[in-house]
Protein backbone atom coordinates (compact mmCIF):
# COMPACT_ATOMS: atom_id res chain seq x y z
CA UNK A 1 -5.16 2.80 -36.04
CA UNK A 2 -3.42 4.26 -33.10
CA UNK A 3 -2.84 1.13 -30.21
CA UNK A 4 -1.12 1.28 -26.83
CA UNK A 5 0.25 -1.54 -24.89
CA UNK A 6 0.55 -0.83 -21.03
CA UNK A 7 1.84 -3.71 -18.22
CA UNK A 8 0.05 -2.34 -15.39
CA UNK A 9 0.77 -3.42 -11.94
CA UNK A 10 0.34 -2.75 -8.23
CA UNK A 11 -0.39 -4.61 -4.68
CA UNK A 12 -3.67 -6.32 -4.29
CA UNK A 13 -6.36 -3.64 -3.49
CA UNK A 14 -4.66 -0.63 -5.36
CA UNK A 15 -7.40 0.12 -7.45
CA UNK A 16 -5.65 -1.79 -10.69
CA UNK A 17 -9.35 -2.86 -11.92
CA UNK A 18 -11.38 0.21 -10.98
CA UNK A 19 -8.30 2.19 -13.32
CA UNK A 20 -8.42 -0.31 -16.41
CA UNK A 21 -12.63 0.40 -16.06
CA UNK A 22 -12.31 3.85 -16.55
CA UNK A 23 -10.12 3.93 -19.33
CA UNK A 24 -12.73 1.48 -20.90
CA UNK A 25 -14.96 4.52 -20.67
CA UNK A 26 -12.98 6.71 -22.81
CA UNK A 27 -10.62 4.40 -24.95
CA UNK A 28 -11.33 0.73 -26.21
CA UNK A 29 -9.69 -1.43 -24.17
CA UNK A 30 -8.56 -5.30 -23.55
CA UNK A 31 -7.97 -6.26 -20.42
CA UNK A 32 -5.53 -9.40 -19.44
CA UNK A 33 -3.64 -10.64 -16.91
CA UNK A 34 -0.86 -13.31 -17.40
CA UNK A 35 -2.50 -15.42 -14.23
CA UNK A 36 -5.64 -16.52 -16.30
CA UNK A 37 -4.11 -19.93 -17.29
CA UNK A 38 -3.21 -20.38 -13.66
CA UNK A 39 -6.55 -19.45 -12.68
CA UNK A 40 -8.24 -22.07 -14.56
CA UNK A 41 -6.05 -24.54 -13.79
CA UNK A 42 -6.62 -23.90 -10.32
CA UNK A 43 -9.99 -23.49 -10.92
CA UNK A 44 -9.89 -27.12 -11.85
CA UNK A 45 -8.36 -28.11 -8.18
CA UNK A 46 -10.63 -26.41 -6.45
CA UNK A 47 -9.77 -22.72 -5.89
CA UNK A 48 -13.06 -20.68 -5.93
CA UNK A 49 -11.60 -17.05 -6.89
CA UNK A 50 -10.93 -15.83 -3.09
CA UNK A 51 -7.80 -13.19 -3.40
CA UNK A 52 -6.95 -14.55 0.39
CA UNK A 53 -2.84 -14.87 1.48
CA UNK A 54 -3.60 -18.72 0.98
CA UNK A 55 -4.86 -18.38 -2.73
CA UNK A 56 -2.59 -15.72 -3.81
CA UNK A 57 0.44 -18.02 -2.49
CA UNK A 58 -1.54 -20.67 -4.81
CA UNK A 59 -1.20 -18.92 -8.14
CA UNK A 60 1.92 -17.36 -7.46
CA UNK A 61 3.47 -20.95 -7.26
CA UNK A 62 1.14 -22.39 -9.85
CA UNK A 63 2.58 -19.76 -12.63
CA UNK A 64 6.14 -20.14 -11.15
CA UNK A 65 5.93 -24.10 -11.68
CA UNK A 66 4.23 -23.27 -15.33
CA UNK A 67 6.96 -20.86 -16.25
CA UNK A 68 9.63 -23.09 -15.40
CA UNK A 69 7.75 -26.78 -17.86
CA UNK A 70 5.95 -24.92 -20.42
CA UNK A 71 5.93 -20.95 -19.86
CA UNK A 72 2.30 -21.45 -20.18
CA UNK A 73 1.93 -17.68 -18.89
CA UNK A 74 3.91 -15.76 -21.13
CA UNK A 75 2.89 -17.71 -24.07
CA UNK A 76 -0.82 -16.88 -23.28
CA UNK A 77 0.21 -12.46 -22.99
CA UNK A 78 2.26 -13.33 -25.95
CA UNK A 79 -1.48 -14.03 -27.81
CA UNK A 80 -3.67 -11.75 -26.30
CA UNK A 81 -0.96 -9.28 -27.77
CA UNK A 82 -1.59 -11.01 -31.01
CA UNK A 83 -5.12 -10.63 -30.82
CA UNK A 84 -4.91 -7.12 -29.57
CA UNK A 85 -2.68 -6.25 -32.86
CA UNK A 86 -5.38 -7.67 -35.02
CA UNK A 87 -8.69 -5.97 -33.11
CA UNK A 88 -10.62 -3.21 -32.63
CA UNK A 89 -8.97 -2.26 -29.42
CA UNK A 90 -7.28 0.68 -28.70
CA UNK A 91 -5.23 0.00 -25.24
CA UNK A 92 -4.08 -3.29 -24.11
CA UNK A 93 -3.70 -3.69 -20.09
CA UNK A 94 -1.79 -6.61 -19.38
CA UNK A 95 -1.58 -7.74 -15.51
CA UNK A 96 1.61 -9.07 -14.77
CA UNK A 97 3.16 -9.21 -11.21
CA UNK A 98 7.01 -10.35 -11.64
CA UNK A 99 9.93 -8.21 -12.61
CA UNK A 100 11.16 -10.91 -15.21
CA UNK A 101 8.07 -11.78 -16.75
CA UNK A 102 7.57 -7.86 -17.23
CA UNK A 103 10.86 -7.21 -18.88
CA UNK A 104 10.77 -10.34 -20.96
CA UNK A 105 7.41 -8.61 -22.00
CA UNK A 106 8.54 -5.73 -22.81
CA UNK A 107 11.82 -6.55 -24.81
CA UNK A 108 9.23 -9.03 -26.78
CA UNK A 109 7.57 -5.88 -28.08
CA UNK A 110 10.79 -4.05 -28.98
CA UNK A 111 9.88 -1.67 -26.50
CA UNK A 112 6.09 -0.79 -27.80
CA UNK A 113 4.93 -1.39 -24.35
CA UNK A 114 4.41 1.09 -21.39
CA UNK A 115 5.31 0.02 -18.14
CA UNK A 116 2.92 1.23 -15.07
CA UNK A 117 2.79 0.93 -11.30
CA UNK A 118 -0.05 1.71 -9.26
CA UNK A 119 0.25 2.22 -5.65
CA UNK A 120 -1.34 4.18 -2.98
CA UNK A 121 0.29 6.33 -0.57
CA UNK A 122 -2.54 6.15 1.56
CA UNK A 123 -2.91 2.99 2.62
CA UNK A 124 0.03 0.88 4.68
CA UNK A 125 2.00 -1.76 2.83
CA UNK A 126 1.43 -4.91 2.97
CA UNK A 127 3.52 -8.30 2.60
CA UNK A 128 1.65 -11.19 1.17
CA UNK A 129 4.48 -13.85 1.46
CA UNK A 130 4.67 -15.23 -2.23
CA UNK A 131 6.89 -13.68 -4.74
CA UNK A 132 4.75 -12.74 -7.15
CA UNK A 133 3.02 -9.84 -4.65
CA UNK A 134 6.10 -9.29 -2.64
CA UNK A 135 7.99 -7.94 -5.63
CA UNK A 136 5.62 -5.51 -7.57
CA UNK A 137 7.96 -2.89 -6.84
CA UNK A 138 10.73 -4.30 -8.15
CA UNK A 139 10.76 -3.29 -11.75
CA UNK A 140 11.86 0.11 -13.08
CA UNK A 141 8.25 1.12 -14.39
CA UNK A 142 8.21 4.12 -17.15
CA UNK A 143 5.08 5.66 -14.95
CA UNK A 144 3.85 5.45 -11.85
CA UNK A 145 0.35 6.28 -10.45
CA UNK A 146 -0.36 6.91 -6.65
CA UNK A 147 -4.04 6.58 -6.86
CA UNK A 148 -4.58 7.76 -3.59
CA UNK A 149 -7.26 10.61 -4.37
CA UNK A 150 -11.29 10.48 -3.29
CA UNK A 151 -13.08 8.40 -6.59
CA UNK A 152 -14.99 11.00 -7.96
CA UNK A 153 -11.51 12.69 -8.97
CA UNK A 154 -9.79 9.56 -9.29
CA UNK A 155 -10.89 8.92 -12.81
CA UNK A 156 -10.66 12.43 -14.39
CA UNK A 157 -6.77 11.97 -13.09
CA UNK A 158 -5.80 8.59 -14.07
CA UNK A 159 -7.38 9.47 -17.88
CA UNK A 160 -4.95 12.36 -17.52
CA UNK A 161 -2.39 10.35 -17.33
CA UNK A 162 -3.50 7.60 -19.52
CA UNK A 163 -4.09 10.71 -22.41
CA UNK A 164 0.05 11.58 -21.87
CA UNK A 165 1.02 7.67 -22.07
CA UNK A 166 -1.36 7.43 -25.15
CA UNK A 167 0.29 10.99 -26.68
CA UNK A 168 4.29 9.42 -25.97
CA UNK A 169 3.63 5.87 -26.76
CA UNK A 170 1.38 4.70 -29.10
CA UNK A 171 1.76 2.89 -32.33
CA UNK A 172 -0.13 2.83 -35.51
CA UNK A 173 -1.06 -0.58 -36.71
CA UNK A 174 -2.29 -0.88 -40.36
């Protein structure tokens, strides 16, 4: 079976989600993001799922603090890569916002996973004030997508693309 890792990455509001749901129409697909153990835990204390300055500055320094005791994070990508490996899935989207974490990724798969940044030329940048958000751009990615185009021709596009990543960089898993 043919598989295809992919970080995928972009500001908040890029369209990252709407993307990974229409690849789910055409390929099987996992979906991930190295935040979920952060999310619960913040869950726990209280954060209700807003994607306000205030929260984002909340996981951002939640998953910095868990990298540094435990590297809670990575370990959790590190098994949903696992479990990606031994399932039906096809492509594997993994959400991870920080240069380091994406490269540490990546040279833990030997180089089986794509690296892509969405952005969108249309809409003005924004700074969010954490690290995590502030630095999505700060990563050589192997593609980029501006996803900047009306939605009906949005998905015919990105599956474009996603076909050519699929064609140079998938792997065949026995």
């Amino acid at each position: 079976m043919k598989k295809l890792a992919v970080v995928i990455n972009g500001a908040g509001g890029v369209g990252k989600d709407t993307l990974c749901a229409f690849a789910a129409g055409k390929y099987r697909v996992r979906n991930v993001s190295s935040a979920e153990p952060v999310k619960a835990v913040a869950r726990t204390g209280g954060w209700n799922g807003e994607k306000d300055d205030r929260s984002r500055r909340l996981l951002s320094d939640l998953k910095a603090l868990f990298t540094g005791y435990n590297d809670l994070c990575f370990r959790y990508i590190l098994e949903e890569y696992r479990r990606f490996l031994e399932g039906e899935e096809e492509v594997l989207f993994v959400h991870i916002r920080e240069p380091e974490e994406i490269a540490r990724f990546a040279a833990a798969l030997s180089g089986r996973a794509a690296t892509l940044l969405i952005t969108n030329s249309a809409r003005a940048a924004r700074v969010y004030r954490n690290p995590s958000d502030d630095n999505v751009a700060g990563y050589p990615y192997d593609y980029t997508y501006d996803n900047r185009l009306p939605l009906e021709e949005t998905e015919t596009a990105f599956l474009a693309l996603l076909d050519r990543i699929f064609q140079a960089r998938a792997f065949s898993v026995l």
